[in-house]
Protein backbone atom coordinates (compact mmCIF):
# COMPACT_ATOMS: atom_id res chain seq x y z
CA UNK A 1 -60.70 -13.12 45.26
CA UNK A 2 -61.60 -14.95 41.94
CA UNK A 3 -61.20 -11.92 40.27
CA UNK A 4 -57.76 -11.60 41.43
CA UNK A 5 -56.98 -15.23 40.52
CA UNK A 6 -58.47 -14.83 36.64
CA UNK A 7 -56.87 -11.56 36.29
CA UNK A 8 -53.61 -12.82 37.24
CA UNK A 9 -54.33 -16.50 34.55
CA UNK A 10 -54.82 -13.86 32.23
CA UNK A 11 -52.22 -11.62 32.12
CA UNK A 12 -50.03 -15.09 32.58
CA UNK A 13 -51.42 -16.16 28.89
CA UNK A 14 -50.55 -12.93 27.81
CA UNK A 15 -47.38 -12.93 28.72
CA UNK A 16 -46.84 -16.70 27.54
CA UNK A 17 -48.37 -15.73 24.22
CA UNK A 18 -45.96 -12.50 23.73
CA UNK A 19 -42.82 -14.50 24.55
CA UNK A 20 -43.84 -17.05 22.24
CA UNK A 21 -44.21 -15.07 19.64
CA UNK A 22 -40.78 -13.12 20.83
CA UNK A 23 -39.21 -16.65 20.56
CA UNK A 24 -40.29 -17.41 17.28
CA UNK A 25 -39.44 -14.14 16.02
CA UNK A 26 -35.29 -14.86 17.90
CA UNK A 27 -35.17 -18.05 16.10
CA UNK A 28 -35.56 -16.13 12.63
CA UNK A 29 -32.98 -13.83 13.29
CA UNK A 30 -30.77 -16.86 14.40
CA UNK A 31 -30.58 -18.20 11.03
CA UNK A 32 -30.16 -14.78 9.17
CA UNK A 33 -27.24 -14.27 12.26
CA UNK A 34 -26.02 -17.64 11.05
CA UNK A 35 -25.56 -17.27 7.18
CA UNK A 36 -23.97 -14.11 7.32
CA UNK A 37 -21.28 -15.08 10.25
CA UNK A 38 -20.80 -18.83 8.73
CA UNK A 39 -18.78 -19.04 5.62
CA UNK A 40 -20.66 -19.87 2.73
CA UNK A 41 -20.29 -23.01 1.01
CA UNK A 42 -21.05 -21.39 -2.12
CA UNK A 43 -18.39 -19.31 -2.25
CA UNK A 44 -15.68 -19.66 -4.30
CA UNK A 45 -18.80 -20.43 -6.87
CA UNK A 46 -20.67 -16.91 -6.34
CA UNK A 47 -16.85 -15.82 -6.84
CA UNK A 48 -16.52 -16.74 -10.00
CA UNK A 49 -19.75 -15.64 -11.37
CA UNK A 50 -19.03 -12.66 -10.38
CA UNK A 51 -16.00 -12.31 -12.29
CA UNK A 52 -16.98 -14.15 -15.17
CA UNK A 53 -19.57 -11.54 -15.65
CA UNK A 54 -17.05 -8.88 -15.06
CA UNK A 55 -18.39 -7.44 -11.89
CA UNK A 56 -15.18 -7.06 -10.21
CA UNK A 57 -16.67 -4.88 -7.44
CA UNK A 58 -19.08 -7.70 -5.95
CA UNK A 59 -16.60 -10.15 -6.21
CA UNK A 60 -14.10 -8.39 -4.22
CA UNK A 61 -16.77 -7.70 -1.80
CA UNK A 62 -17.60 -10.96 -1.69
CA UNK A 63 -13.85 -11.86 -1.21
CA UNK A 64 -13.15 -9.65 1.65
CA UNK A 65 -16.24 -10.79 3.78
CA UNK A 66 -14.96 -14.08 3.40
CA UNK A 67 -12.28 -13.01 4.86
CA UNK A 68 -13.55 -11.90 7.41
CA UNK A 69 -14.78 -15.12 8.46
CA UNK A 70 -11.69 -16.76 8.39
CA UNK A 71 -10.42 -18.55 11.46
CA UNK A 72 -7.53 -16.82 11.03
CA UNK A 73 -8.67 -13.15 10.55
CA UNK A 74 -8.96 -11.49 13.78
CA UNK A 75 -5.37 -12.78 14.49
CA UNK A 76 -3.78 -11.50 11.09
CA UNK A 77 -4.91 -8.30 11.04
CA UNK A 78 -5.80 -7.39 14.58
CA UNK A 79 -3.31 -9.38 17.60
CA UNK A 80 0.28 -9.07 18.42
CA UNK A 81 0.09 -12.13 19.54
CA UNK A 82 3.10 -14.55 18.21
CA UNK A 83 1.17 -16.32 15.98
CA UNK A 84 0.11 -12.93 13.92
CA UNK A 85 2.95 -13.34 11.15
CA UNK A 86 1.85 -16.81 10.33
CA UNK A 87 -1.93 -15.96 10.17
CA UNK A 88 -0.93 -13.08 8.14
CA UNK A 89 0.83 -15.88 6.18
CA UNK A 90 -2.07 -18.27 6.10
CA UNK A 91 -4.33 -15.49 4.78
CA UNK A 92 -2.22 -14.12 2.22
CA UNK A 93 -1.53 -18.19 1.13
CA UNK A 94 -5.41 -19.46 1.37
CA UNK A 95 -6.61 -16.48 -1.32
CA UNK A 96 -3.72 -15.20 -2.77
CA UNK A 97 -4.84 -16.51 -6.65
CA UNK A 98 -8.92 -14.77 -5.54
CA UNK A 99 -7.02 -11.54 -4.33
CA UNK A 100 -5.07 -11.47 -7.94
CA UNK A 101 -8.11 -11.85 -9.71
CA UNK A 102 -9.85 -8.61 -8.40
CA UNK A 103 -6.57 -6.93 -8.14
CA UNK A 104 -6.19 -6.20 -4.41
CA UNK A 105 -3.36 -6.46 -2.41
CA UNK A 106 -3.38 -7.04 1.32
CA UNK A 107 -1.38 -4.02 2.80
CA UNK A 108 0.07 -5.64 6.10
CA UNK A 109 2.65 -3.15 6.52
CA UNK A 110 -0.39 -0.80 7.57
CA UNK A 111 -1.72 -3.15 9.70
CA UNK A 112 1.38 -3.62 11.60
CA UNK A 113 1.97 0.34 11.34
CA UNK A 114 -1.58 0.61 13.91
CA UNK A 115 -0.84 -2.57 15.96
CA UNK A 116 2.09 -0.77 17.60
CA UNK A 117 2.16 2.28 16.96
């Protein structure tokens, strides 16, 4: 019976010890989760390095994950929800002068072209 009992304490630590480690390793991914979904307060600075050093390509990339994280992104340029002409709007307004200065333009037309059709 005290077999039973130490066998069982033991595989207990194990398992205690595993999801430590499993919770450690969570709480690392958290924070690499976390600066990729937050908006960085960097930047508009990044932004500009990149094209003061004339590499456009980063810059727009750069740009358009920003984007992305926008508030207002999923409702510009995926909702037919009311509100989707002003968030269009509000995008097109927030980084109109960073859009000019990679030379992209934000196609909306398309975008509406998918949402109903």
């Amino acid at each position: 019976m005290e077999t039973i009992i130490h066998i069982i304490i033991f595989l207990t630590a194990v398992i205690e010890i595993v999801l430590l480690v499993r919770f450690f390793t969570l709480c690392n991914h958290v924070e690499e989760i976390k600066k990729k979904m937050v908006p960085s307060e960097n930047f508009q600075a990044m932004f500009l390095l990149y094209c003061s050093a004339g590499e456009k390509e980063k810059a727009k990339e750069l740009l358009l994950h920003e984007i992305s994280l926008d508030k207002m992104f999923t409702t510009a340029f995926f909702s037919v929800l009311p509100e989707h002409d002003k968030a269009k709007q509000a995008i097109l307004t927030k980084y109109e002068k960073l859009l000019k200065m990679v030379d992209v333009t934000l196609d909306f037309e398309t975008v509406d072209k998918y949402l109903k059709g």
